[in-house]
Structure formats: C-alpha cells, structure tokens
C-alpha atoms as a PDB file:
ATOM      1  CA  UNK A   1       0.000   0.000   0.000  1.00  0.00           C
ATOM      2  CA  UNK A   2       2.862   2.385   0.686  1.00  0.00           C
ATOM      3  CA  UNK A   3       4.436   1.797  -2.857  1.00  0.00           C
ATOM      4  CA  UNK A   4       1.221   2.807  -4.170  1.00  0.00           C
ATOM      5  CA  UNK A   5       1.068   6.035  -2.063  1.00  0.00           C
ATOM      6  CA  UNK A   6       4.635   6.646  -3.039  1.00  0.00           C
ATOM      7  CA  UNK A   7       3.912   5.907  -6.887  1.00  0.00           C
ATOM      8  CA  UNK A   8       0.683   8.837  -6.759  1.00  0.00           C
ATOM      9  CA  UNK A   9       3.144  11.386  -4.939  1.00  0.00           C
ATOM     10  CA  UNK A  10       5.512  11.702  -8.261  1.00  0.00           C
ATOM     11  CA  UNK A  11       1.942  11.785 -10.628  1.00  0.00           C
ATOM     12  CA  UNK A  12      -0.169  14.816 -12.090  1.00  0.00           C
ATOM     13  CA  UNK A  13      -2.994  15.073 -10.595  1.00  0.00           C
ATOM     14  CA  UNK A  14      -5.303  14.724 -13.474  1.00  0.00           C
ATOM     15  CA  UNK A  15      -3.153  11.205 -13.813  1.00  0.00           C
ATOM     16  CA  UNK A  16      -4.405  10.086 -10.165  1.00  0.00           C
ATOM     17  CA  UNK A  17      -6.079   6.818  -9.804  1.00  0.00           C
ATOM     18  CA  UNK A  18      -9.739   7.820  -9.943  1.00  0.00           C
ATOM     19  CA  UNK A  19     -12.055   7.279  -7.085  1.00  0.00           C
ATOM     20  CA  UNK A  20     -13.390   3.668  -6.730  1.00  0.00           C
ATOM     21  CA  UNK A  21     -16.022   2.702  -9.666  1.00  0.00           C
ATOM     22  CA  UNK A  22     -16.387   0.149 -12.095  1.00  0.00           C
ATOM     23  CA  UNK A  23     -16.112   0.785 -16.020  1.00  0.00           C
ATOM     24  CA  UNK A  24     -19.298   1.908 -17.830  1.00  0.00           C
ATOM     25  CA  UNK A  25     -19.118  -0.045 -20.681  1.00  0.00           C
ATOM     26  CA  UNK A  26     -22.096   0.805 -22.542  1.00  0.00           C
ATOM     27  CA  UNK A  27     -20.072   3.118 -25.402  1.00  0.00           C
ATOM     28  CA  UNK A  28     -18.814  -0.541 -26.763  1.00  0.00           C
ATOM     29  CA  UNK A  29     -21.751  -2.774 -26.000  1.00  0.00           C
ATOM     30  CA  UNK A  30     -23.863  -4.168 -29.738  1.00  0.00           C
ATOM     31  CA  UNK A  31     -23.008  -5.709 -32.832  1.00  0.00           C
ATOM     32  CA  UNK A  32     -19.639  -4.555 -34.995  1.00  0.00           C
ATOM     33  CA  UNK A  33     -18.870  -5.567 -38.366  1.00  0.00           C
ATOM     34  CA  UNK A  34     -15.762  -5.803 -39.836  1.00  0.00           C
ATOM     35  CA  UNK A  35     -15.140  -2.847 -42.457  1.00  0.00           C
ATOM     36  CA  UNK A  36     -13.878  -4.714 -44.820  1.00  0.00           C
ATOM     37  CA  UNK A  37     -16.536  -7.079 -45.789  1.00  0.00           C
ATOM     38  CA  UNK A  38     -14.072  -9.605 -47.938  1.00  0.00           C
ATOM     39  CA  UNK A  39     -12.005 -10.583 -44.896  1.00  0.00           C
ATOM     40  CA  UNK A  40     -10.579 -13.705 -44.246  1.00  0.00           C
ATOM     41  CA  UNK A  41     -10.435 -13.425 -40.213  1.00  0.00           C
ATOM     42  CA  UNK A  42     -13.113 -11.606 -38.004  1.00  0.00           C
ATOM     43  CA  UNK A  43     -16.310 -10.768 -39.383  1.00  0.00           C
ATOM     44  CA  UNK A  44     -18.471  -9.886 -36.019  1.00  0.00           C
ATOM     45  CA  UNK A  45     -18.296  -9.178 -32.628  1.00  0.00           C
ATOM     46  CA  UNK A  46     -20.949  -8.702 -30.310  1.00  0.00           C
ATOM     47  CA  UNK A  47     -20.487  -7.057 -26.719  1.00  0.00           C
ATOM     48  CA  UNK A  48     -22.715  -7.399 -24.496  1.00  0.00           C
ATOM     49  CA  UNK A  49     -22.403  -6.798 -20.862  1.00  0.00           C
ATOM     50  CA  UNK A  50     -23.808  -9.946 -17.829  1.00  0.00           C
ATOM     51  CA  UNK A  51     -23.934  -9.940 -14.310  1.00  0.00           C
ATOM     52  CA  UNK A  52     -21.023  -6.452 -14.288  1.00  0.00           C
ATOM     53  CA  UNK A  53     -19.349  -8.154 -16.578  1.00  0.00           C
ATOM     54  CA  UNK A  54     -17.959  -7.048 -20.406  1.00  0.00           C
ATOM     55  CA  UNK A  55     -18.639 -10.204 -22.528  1.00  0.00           C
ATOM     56  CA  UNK A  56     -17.643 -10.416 -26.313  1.00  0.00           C
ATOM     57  CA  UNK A  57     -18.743 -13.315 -28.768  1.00  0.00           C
ATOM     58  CA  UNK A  58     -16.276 -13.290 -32.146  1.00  0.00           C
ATOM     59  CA  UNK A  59     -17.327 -14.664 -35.457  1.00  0.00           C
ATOM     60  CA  UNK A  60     -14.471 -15.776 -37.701  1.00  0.00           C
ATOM     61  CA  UNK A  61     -15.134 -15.670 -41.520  1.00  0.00           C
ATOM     62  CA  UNK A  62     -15.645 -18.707 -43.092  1.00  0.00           C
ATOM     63  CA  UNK A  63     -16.138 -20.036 -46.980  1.00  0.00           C
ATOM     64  CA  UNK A  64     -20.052 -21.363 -45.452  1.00  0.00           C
ATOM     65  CA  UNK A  65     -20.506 -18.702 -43.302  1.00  0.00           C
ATOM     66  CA  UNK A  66     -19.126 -17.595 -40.220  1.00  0.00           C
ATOM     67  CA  UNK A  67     -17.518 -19.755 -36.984  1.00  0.00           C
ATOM     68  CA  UNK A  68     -18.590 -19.390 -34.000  1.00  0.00           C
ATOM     69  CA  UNK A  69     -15.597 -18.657 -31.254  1.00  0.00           C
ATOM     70  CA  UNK A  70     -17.701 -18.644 -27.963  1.00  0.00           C
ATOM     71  CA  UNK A  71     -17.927 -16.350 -25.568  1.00  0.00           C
ATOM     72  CA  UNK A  72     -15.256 -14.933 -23.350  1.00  0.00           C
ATOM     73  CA  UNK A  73     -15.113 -12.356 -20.274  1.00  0.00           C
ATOM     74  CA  UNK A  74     -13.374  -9.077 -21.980  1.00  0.00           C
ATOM     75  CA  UNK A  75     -11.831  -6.660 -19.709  1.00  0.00           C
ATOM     76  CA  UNK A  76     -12.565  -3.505 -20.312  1.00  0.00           C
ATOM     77  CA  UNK A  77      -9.991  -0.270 -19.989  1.00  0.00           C
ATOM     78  CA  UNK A  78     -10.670   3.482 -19.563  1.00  0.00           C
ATOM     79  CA  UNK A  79      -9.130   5.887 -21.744  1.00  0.00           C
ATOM     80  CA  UNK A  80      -7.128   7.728 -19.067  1.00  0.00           C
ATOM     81  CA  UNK A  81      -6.167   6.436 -15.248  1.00  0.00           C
ATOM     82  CA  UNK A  82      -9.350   8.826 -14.155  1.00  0.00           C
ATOM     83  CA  UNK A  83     -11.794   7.916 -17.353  1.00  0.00           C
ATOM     84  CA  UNK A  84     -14.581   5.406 -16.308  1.00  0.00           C
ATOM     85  CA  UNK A  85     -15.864   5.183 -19.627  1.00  0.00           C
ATOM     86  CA  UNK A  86     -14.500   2.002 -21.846  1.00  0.00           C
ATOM     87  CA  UNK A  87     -12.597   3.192 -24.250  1.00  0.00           C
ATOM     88  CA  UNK A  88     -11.185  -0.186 -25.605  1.00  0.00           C
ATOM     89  CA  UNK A  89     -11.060  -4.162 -24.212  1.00  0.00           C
ATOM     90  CA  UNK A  90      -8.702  -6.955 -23.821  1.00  0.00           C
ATOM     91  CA  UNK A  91     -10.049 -10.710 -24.130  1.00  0.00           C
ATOM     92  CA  UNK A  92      -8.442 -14.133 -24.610  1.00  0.00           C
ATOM     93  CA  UNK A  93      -9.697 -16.671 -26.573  1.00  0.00           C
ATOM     94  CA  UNK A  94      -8.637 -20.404 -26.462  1.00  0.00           C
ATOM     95  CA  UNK A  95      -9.828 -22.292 -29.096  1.00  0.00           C
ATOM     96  CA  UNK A  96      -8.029 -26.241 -30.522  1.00  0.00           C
ATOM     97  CA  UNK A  97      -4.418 -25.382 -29.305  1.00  0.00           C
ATOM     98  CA  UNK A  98      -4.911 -22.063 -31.157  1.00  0.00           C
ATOM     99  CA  UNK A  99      -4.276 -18.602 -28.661  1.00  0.00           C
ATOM    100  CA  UNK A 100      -5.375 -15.429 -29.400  1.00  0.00           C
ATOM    101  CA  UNK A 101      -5.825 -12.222 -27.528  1.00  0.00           C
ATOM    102  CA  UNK A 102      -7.940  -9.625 -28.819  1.00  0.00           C
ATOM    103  CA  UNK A 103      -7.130  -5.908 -27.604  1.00  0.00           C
ATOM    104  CA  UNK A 104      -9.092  -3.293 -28.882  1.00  0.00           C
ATOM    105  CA  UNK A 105      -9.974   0.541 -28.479  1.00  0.00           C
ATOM    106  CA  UNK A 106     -12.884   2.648 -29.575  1.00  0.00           C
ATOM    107  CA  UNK A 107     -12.980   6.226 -30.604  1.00  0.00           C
ATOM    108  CA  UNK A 108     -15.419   8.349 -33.190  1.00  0.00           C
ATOM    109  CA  UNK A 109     -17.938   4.892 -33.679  1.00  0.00           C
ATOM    110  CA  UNK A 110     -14.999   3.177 -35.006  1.00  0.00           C
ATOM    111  CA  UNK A 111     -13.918   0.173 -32.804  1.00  0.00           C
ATOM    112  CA  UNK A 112      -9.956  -1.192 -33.702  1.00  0.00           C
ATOM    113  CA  UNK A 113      -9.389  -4.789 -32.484  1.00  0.00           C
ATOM    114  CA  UNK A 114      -5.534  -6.000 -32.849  1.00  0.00           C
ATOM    115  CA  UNK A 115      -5.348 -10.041 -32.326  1.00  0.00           C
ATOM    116  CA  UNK A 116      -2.062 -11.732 -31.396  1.00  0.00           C
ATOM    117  CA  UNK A 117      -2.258 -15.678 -32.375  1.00  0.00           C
ATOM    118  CA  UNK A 118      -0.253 -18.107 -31.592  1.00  0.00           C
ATOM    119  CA  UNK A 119      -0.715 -21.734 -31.969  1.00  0.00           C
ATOM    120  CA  UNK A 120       0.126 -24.417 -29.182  1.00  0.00           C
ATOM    121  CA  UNK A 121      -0.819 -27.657 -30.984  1.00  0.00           C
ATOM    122  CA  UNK A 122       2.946 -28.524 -31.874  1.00  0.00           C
ATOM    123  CA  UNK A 123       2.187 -27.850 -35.927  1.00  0.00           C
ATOM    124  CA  UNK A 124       4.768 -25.720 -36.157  1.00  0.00           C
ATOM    125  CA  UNK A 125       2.733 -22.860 -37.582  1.00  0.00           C
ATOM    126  CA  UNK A 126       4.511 -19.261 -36.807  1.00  0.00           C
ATOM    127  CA  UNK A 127       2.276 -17.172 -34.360  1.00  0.00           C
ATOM    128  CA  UNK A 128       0.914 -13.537 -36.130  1.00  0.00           C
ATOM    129  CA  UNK A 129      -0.527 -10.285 -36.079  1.00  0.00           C
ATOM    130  CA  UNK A 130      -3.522  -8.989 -37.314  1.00  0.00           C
ATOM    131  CA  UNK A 131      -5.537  -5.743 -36.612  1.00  0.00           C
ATOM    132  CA  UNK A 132      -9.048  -4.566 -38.426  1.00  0.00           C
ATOM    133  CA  UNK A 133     -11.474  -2.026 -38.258  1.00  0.00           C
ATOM    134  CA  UNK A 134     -15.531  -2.495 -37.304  1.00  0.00           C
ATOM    135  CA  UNK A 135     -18.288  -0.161 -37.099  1.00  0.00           C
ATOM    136  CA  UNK A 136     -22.047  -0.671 -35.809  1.00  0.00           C
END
C-alpha cells in the first residue's frame, strides 16, 4: 500500500487513480462488423455486458458462413487512469491449441481490435498479427 502512495506522490494530478467505480461499458456494448466485408479473419463481434461483466462473442469468416468462437469475459480499460468510460477491451480466446488475444480501443464509432495468435498444438505454424477495423 505504501508503494502505491509513493507511486501517486511523483503523478499529475489529473493522472491520479480515480475514485473507486467500475467501467461503464455501454459506449462498446452491440453488434460490430468488420469494415472490410471480404475478410478472411473476423467478421463480427458482439459485446454485451452480464452480471457487471464485459462479454464479447467473435465470429471468424468462413467459406459457409461464419464460426462461431464462444464467448469470453473481456476486460474492459478506460481511456485515461481517471476515465470510467470504456474506451477499448482486452479478451483471450482459447480455441483447438490455437491462442489469441484480442485488444481493442474505440474512438469516433470506429472500434480497432488488434489479435495476437499463436498456436500451441505442436504444428509448427509461426504465431501472427492482425488488426481490423468495425463499425455498428
């Protein structure tokens, strides 16, 4: 606790920790689609928010439609240490020996969602990078 109190001292104060609150997530909650309606990785996401907590659903593209990747808890970030408005998530998603964090951020109705995969199934396949654009 003393660290903490130490770490504040040397801060601005509009850099403070804010007062104790939770996130309001409700400027990334609904359906986004993927801008570019051709791509070969995420099509959809849906946010949606249960029992205080930020879930997402992700929809990979597919040749017969989309896949399904489940639901997982996605924490959500303000957009400053005193913000309690979400400006942007992180989520993991575990899916066949295949990782993949999604990290995203939200400004002007425009949600950005980076995804870091990396694959754990022993094929050998080199981990990568992707990051796409998706609007309401």
């Amino acid at each position: 606790m003393e660290s903490t109190k130490q770490f504040t001292k040397y801060m601005k104060a509009d850099e403070r920790p804010s007062v104790d609150g939770s996130i309001d997530v409700s400027s990334v909650l609904g359906e986004w689609f993927n801008t570019k309606p051709d791509t070969n990785y995420i099509k959809k996401v849906i946010l949606s928010e249960r029992n205080g907590s930020l879930i997402i659903n992700a929809y990979g593209a597919s040749d017969g439609g989309l896949i399904d990747w489940g639901e997982a808890e996605a924490i959500p970030y303000g957009s400053g240490i005193s913000s309690l408005m979400a400006a942007g998530f992180h989520a993991l998603f575990t899916l066949d020996g295949i990782e993949t964090h999604l990290v995203s951020n939200q400004k002007l109705s425009i949600l950005c969602i980076q995804s870091y995969t990396r694959y754990l199934d022993g094929s050998g396949r080199i981990g990568h990078f992707s990051r796409e654009f998706f609007h309401r």
